[in-house]
N, C-alpha and C. Protein backbone atom coordinates (compact mmCIF):
# COMPACT_ATOMS: atom_id res chain seq x y z
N UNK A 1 0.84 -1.20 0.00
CA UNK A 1 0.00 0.00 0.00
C UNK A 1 0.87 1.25 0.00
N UNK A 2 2.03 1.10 1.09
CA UNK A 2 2.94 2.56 1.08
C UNK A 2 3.69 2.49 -0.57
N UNK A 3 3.68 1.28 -0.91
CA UNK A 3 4.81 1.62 -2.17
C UNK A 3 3.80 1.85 -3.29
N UNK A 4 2.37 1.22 -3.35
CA UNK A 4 1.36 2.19 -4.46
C UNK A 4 1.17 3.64 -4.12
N UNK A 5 1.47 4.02 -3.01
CA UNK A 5 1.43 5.96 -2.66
C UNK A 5 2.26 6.27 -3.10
N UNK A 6 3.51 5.38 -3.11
CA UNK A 6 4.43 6.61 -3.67
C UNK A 6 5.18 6.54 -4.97
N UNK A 7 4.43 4.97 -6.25
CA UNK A 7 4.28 5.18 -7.21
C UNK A 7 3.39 6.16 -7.66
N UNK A 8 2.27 6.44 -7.07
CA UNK A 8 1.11 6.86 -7.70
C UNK A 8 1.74 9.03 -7.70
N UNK A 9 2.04 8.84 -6.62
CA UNK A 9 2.85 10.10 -6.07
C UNK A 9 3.65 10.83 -7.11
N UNK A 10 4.55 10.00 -7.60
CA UNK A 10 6.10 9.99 -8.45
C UNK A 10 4.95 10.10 -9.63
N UNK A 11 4.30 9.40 -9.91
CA UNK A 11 3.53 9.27 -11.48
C UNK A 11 3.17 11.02 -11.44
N UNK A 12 2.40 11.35 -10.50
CA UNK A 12 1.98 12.49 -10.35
C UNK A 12 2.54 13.62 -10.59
N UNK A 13 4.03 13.43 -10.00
CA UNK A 13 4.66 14.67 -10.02
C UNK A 13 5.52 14.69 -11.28
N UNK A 14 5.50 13.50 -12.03
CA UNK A 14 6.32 13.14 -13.17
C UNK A 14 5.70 14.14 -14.28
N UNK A 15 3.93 13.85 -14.00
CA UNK A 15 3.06 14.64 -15.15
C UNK A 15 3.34 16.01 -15.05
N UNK A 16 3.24 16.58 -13.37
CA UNK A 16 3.26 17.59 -13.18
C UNK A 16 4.16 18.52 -13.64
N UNK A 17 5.87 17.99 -13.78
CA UNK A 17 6.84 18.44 -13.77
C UNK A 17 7.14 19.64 -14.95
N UNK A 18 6.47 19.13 -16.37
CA UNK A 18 6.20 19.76 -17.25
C UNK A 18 5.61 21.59 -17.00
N UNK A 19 4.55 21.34 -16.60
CA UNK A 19 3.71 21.97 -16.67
C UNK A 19 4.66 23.43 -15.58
N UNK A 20 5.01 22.76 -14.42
CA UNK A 20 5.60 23.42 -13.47
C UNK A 20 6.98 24.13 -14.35
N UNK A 21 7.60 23.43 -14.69
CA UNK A 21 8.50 24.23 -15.68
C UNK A 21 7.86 24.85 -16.49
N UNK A 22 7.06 25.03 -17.42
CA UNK A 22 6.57 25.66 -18.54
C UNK A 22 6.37 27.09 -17.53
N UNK A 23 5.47 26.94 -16.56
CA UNK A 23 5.33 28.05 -15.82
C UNK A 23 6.05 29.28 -15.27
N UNK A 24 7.28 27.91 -14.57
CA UNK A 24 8.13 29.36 -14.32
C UNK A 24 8.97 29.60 -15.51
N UNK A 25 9.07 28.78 -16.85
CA UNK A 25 10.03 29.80 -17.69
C UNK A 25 8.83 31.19 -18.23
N UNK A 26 7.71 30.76 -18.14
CA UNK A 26 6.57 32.00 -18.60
C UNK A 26 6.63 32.83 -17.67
N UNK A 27 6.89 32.94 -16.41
CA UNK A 27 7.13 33.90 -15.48
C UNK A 27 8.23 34.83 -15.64
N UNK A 28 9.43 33.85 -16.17
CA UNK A 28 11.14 34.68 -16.31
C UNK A 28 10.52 35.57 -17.18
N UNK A 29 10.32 34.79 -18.48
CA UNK A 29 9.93 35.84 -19.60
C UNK A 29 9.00 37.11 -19.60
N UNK A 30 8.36 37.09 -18.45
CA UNK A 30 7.35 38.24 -18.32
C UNK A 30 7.73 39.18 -17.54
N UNK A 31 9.08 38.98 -17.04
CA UNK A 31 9.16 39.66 -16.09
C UNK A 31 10.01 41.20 -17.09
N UNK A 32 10.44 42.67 -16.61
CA UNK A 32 10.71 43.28 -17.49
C UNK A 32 12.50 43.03 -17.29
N UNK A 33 13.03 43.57 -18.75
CA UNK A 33 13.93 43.16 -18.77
C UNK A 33 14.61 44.35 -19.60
N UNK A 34 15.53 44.74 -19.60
CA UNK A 34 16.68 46.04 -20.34
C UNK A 34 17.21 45.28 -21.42
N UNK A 35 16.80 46.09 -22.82
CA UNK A 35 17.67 45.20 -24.11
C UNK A 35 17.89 46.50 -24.68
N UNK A 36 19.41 46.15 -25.58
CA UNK A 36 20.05 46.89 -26.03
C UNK A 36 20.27 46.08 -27.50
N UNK A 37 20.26 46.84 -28.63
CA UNK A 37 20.52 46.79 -29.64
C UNK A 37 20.96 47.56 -30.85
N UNK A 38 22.20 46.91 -31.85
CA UNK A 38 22.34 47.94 -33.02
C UNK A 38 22.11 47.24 -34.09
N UNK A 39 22.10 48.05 -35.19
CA UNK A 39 21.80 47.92 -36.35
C UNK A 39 22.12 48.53 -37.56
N UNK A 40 22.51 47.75 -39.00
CA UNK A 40 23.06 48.51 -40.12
C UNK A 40 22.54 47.96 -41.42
N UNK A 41 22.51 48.46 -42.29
CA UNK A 41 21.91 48.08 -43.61
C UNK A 41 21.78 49.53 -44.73
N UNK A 42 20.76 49.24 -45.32
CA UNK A 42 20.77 50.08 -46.19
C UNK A 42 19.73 51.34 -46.16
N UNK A 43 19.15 52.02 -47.09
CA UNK A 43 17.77 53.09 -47.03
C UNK A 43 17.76 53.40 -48.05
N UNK A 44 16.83 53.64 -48.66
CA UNK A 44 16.08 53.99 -49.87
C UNK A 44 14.93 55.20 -49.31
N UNK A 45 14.77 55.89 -50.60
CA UNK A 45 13.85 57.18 -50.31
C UNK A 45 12.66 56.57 -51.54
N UNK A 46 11.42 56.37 -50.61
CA UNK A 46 10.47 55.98 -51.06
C UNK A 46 9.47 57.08 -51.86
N UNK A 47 10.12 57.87 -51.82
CA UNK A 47 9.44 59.38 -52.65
C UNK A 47 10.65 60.64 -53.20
N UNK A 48 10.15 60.93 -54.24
CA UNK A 48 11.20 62.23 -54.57
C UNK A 48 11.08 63.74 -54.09
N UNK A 49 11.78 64.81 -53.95
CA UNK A 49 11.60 65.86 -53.21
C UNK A 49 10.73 66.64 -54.22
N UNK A 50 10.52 66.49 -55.42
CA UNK A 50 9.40 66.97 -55.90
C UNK A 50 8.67 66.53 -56.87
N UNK A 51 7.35 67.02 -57.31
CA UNK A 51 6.54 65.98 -57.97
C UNK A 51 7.02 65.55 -59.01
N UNK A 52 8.11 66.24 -60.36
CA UNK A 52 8.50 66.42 -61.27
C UNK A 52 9.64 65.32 -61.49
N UNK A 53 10.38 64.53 -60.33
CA UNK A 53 10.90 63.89 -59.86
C UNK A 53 12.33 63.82 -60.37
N UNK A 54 12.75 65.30 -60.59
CA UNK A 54 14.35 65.87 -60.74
C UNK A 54 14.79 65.66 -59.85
N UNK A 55 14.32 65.65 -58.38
CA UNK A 55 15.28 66.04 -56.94
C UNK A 55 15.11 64.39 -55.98
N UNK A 56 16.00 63.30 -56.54
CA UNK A 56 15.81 62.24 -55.74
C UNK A 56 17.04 61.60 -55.71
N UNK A 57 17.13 60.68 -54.65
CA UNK A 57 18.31 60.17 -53.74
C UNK A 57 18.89 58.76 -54.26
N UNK A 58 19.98 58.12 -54.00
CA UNK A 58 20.47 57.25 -54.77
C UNK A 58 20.00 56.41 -52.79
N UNK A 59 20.05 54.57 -53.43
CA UNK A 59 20.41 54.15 -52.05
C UNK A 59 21.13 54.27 -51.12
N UNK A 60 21.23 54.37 -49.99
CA UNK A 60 21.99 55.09 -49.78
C UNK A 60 22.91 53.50 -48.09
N UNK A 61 23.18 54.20 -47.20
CA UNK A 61 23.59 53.20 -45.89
C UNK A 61 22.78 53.64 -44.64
N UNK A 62 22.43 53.08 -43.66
CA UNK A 62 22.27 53.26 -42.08
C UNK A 62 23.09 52.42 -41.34
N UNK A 63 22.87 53.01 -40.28
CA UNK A 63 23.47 52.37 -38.89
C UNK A 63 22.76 52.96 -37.84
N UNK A 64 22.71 52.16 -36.67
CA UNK A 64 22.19 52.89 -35.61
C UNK A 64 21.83 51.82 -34.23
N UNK A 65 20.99 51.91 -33.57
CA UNK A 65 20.73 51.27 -32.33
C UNK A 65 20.03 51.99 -31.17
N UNK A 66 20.00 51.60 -30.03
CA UNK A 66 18.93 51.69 -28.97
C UNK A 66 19.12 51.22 -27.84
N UNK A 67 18.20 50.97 -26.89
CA UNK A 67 18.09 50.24 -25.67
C UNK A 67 16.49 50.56 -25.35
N UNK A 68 15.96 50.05 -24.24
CA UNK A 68 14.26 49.74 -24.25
C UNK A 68 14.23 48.88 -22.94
N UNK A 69 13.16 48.92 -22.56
CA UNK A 69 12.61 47.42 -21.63
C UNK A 69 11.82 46.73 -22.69
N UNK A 70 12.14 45.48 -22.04
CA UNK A 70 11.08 44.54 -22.72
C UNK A 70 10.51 44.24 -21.52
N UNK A 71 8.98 45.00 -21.64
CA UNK A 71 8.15 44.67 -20.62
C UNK A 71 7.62 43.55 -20.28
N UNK A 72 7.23 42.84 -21.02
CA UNK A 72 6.81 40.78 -21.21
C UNK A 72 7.04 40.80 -22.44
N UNK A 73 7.10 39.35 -22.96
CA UNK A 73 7.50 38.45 -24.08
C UNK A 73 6.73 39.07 -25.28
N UNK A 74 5.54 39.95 -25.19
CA UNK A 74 4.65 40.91 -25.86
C UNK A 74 5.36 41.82 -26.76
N UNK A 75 5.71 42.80 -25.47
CA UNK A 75 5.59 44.20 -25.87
C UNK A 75 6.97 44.90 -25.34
N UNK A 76 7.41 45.87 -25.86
CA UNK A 76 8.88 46.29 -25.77
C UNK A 76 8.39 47.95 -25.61
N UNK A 77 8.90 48.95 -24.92
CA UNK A 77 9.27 50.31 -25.86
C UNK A 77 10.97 50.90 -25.38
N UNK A 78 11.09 51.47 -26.42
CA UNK A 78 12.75 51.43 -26.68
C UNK A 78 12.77 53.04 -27.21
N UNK A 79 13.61 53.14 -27.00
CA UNK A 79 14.30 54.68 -27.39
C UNK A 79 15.56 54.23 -28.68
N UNK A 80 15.54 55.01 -30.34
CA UNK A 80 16.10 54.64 -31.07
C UNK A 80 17.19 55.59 -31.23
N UNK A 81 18.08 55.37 -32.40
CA UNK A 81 18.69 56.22 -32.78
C UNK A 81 19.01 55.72 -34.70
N UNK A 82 18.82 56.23 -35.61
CA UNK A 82 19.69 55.77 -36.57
C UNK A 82 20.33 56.71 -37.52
N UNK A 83 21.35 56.41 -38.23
CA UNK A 83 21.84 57.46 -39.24
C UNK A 83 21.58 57.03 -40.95
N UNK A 84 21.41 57.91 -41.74
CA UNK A 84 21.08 57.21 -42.53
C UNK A 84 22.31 58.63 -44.12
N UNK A 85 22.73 57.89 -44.59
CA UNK A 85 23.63 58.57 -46.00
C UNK A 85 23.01 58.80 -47.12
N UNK A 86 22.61 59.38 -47.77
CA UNK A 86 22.65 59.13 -49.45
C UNK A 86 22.84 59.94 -50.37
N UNK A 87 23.95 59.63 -51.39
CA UNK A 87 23.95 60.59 -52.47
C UNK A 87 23.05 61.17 -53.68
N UNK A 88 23.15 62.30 -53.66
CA UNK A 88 21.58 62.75 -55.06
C UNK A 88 22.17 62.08 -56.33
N UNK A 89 20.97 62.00 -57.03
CA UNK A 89 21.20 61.23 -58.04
C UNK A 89 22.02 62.55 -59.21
N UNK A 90 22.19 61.72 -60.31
CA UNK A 90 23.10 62.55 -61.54
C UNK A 90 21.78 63.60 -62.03
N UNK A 91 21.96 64.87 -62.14
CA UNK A 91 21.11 65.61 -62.88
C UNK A 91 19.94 66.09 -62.18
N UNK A 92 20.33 66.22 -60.64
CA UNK A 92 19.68 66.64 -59.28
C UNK A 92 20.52 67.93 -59.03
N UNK A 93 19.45 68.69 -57.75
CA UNK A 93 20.24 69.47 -57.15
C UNK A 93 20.83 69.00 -56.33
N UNK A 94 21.16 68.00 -55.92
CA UNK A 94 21.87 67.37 -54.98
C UNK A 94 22.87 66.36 -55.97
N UNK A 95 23.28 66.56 -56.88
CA UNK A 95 24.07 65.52 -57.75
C UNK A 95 25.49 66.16 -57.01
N UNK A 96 26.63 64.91 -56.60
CA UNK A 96 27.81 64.85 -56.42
C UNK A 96 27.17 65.20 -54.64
N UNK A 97 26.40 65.06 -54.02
CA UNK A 97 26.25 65.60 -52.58
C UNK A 97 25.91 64.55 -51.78
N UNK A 98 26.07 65.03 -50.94
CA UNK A 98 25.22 63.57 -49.85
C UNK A 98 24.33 63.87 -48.69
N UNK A 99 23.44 63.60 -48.52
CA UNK A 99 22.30 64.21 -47.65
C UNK A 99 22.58 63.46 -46.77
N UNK A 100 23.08 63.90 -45.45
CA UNK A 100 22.34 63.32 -43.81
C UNK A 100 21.10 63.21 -43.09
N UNK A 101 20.63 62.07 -42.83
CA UNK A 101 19.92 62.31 -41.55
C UNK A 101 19.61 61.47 -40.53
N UNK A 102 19.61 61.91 -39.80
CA UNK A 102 19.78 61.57 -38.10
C UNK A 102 17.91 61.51 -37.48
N UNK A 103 17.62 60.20 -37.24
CA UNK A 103 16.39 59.88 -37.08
C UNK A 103 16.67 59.74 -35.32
N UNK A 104 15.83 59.52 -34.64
CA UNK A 104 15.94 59.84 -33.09
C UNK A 104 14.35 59.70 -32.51
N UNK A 105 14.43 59.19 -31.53
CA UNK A 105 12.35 59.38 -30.79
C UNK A 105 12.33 57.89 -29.79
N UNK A 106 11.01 57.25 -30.25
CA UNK A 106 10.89 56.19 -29.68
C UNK A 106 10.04 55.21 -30.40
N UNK A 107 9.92 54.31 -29.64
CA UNK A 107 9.11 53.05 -30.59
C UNK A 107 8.29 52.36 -29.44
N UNK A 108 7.29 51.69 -29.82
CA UNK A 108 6.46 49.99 -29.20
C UNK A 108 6.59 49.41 -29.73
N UNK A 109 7.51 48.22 -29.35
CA UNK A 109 7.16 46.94 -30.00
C UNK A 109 6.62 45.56 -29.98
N UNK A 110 5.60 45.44 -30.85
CA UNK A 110 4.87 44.50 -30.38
C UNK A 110 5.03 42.94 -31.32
N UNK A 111 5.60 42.04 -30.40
CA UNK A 111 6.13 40.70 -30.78
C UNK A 111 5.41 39.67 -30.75
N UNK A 112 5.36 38.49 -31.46
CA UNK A 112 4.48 37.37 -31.09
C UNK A 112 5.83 36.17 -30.96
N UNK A 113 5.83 35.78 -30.22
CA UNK A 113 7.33 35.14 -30.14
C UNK A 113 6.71 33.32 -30.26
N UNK A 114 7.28 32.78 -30.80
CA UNK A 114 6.75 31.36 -30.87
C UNK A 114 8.41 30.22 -30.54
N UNK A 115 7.87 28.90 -30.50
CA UNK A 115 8.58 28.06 -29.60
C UNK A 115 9.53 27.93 -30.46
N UNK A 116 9.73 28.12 -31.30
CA UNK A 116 10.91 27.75 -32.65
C UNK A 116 12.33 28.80 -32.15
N UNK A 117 12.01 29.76 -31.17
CA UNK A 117 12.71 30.79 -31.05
C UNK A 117 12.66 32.42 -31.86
N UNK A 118 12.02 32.06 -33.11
CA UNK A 118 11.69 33.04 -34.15
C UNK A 118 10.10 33.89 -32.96
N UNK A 119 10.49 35.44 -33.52
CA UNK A 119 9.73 36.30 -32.82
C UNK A 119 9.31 37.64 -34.00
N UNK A 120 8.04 37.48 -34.81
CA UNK A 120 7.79 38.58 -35.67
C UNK A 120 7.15 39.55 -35.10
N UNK A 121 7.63 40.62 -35.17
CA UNK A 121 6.83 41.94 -34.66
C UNK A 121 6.45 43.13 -35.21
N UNK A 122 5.99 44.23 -35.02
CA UNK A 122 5.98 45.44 -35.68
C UNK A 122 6.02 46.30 -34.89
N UNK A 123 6.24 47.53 -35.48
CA UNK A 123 7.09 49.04 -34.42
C UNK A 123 6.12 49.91 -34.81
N UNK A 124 6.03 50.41 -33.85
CA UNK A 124 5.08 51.97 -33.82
C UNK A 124 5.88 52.99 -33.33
N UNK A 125 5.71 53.89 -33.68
CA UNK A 125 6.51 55.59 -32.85
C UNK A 125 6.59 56.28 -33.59
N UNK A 126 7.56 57.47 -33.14
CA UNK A 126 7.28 58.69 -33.48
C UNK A 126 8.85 59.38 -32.87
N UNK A 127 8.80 60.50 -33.81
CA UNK A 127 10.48 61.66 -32.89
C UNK A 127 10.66 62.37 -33.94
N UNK A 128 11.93 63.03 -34.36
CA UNK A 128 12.61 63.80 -35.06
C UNK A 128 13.46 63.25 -36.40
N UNK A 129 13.21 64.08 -36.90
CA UNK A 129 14.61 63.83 -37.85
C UNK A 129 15.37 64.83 -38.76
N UNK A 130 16.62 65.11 -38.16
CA UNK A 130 17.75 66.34 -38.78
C UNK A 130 18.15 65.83 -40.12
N UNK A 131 18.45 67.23 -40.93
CA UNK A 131 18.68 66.95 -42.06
C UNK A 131 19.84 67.91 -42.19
N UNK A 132 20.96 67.02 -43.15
CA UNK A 132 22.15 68.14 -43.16
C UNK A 132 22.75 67.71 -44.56
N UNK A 133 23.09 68.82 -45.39
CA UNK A 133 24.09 68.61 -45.78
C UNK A 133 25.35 68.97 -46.28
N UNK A 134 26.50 68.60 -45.89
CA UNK A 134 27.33 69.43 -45.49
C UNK A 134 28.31 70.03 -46.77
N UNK A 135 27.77 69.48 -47.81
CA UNK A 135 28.91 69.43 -48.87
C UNK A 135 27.89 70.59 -49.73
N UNK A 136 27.34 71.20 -49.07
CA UNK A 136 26.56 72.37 -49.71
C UNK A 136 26.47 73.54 -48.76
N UNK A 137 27.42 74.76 -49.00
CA UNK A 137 27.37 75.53 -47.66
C UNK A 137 26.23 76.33 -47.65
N UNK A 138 25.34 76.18 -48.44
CA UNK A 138 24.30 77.40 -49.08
C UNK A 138 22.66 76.41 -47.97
N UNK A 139 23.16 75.13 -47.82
CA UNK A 139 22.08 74.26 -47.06
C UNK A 139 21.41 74.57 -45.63
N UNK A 140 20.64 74.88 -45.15
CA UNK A 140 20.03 75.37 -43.56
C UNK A 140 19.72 73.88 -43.14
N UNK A 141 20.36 73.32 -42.30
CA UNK A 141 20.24 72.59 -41.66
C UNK A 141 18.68 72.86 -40.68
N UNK A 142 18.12 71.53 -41.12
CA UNK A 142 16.32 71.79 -40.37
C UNK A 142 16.10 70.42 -39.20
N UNK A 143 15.31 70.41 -38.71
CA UNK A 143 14.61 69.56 -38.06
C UNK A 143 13.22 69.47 -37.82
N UNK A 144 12.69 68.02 -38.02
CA UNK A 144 11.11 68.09 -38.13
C UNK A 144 10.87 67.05 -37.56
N UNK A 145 9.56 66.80 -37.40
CA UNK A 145 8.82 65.88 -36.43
C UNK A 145 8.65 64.89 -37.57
N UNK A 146 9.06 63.43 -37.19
CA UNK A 146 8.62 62.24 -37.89
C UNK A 146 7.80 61.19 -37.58
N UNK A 147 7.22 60.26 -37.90
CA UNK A 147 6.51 58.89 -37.83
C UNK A 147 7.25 58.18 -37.71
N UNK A 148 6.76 56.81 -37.51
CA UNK A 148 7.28 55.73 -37.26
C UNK A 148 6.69 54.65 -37.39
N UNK A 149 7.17 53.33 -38.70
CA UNK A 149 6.17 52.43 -38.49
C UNK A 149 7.54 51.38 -39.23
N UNK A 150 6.74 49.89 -38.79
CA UNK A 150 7.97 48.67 -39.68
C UNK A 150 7.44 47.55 -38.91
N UNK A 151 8.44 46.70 -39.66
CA UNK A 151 7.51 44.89 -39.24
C UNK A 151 9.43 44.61 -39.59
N UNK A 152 9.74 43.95 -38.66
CA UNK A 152 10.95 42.64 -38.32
C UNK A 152 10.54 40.87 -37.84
N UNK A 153 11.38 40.56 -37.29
CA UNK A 153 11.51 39.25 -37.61
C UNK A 153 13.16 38.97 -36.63
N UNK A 154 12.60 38.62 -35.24
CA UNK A 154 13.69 38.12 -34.38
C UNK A 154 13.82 36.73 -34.19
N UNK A 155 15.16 36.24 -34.46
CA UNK A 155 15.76 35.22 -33.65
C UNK A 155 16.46 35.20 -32.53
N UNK A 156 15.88 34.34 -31.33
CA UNK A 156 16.30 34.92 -29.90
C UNK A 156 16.77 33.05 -29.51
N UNK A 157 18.78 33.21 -29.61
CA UNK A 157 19.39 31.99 -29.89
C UNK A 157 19.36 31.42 -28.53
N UNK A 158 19.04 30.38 -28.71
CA UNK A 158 18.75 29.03 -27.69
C UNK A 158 19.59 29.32 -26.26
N UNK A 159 19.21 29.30 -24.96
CA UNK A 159 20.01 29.51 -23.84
C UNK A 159 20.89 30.65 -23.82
N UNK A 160 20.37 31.52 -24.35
CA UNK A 160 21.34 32.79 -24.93
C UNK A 160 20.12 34.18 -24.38
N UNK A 161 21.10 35.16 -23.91
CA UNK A 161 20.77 36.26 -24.09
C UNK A 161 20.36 37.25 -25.11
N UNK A 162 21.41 36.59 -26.32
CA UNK A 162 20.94 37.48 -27.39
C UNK A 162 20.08 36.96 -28.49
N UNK A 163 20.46 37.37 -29.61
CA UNK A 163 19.06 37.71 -30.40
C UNK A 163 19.62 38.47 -32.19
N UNK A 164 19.08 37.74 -33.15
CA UNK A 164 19.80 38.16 -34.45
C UNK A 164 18.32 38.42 -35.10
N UNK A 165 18.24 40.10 -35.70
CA UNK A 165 17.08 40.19 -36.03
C UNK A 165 17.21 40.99 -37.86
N UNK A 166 16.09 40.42 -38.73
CA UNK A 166 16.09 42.02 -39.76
C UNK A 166 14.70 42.30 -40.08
N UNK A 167 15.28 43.89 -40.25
CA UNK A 167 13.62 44.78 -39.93
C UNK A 167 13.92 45.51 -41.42
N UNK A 168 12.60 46.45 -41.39
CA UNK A 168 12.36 47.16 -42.21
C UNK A 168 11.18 48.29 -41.71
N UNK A 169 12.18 49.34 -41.78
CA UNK A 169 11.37 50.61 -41.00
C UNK A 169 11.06 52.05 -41.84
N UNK A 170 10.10 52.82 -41.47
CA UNK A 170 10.00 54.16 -42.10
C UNK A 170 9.56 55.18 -41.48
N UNK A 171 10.71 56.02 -41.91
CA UNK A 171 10.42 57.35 -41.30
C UNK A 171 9.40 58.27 -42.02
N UNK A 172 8.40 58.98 -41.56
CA UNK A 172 7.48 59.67 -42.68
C UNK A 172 7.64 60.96 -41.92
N UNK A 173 7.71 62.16 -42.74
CA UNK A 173 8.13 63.66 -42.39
C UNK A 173 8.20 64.63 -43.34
N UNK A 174 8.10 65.87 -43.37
CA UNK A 174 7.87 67.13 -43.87
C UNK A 174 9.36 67.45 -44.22
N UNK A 175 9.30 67.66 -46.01
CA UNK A 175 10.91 68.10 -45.99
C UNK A 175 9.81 69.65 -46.62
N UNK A 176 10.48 70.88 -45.88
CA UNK A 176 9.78 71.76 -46.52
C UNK A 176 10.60 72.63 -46.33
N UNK A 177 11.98 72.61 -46.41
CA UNK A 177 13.08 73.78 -46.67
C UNK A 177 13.81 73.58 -47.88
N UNK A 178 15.01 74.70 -47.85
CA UNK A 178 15.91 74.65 -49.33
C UNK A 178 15.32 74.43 -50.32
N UNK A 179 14.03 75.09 -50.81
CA UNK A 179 13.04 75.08 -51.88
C UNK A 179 12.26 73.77 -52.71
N UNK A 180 11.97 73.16 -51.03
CA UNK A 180 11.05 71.79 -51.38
C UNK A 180 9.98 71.92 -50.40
N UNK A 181 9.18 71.28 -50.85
CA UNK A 181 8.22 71.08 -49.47
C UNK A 181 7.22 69.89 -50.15
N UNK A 182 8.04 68.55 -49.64
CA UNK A 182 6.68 67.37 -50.23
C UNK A 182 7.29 66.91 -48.89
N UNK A 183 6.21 65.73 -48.81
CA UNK A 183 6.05 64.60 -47.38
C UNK A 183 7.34 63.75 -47.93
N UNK A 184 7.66 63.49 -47.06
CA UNK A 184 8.75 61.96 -47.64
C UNK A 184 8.64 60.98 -46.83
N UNK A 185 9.04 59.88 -47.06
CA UNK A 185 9.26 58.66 -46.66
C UNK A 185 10.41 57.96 -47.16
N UNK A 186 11.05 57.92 -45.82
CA UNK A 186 12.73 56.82 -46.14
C UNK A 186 12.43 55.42 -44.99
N UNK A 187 12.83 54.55 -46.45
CA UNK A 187 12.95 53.38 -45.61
C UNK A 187 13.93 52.83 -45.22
N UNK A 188 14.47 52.39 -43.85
CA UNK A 188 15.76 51.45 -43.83
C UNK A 188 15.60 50.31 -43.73
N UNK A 189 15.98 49.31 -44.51
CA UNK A 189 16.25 48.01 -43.90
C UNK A 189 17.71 47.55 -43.36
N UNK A 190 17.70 47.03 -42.40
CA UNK A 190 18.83 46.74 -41.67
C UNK A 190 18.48 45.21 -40.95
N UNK A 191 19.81 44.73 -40.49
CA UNK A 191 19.79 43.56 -40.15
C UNK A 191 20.76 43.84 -38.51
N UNK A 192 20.34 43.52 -37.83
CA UNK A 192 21.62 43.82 -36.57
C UNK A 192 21.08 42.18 -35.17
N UNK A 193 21.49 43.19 -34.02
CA UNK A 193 22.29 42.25 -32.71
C UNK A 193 21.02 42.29 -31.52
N UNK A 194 20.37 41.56 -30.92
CA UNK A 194 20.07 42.39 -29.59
C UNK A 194 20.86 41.66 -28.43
N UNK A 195 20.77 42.41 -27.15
CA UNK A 195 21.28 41.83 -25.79
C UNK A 195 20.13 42.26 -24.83
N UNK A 196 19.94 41.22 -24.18
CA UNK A 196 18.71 41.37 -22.92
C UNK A 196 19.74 40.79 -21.82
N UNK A 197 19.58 42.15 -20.82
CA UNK A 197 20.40 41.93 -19.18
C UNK A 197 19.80 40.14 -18.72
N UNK A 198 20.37 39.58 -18.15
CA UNK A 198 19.94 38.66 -17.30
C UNK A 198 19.25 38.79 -16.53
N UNK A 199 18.03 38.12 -16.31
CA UNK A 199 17.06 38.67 -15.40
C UNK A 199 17.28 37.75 -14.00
């Protein structure tokens, strides 16, 4: 009789064991956590500076990065930064030049993370973005309020802190100095790193 209690016992806690783990790794994961990440790739200008479409940008490079909480396995918001290059095309006012700009604000990100390790999400936000360029001394350096929107695709590597992700993001904003004024939209795609503190 004592040794059917404490098969029946062991059977019990055998089933249980699962479940009890599943739990507390759903707990780690929910708990908030500090991630830091960079990122580099390319950008393209998804519109020209005017309708006539004389005044437009060659592809150009970014780089950039962040840090954020990841509040649960959900939802993230992060503070960004990126830079982005590109030269005007031949037979522009910007031909032989290179336009800067420096994107900056914040983001939400919202993830659906599944057991494979793969985690697709999309970004919301909003901030600034400076425009310079320097190889034109006649240029007024401006700053304007931008959007923020994109969909990525994280891998978050097995027993690991980090995380190999590529996104695709856009800035939407008012270029309305140095004798333009249309909406634009630049996109970057980039591929980069994340790190989440140990919780």
């Amino acid at each position: 009789m004592f040794a059917q209690s404490i098969t029946t016992a062991a059977l019990a806690l055998a089933l249980l064991a699962p479940s009890i783990a599943t739990a507390q790794s759903r707990q780690s994961l929910d708990r908030p956590t500090v991630v830091f990440f960079g990122n580099g790739g390319g950008n393209s200008s998804l519109t020209d500076l005017n309708d006539a479409g004389t005044a437009s940008l060659k592809t150009g490079w970014t780089a950039g990065g962040g840090a954020g909480v990841q509040l649960n396995r959900y939802v993230a918001v992060r503070g960004t930064f990126d830079y982005a290059q590109a030269d005007g095309k031949t037979a522009t006012p910007f031909a032989g030049q290179s336009l800067r700009h420096y994107f900056y604000g914040g983001d939400v990100q919202l993830r659906y993370p599944t057991p494979s390790g793969l985690a697709p999400y999309v970004l919301l936000g909003a901030g600034a973005v400076t425009i310079d360029n320097p190889d034109d001394a006649t240029f007024n350096r401006f700053t304007k309020f931008a959007g923020k929107g994109g969909v990525g695709l994280e891998y978050v590597l097995p027993s690991s802190d980090f995380g190999l992700f590529a996104q695709a993001s856009s800035y939407v904003y008012k270029f309305d100095r140095n004798g333009f004024d249309k909406t634009q939209a630049d996109l970057l795609w980039t591929g980069g790193v994340s790190y989440r503190l140990p919780r």
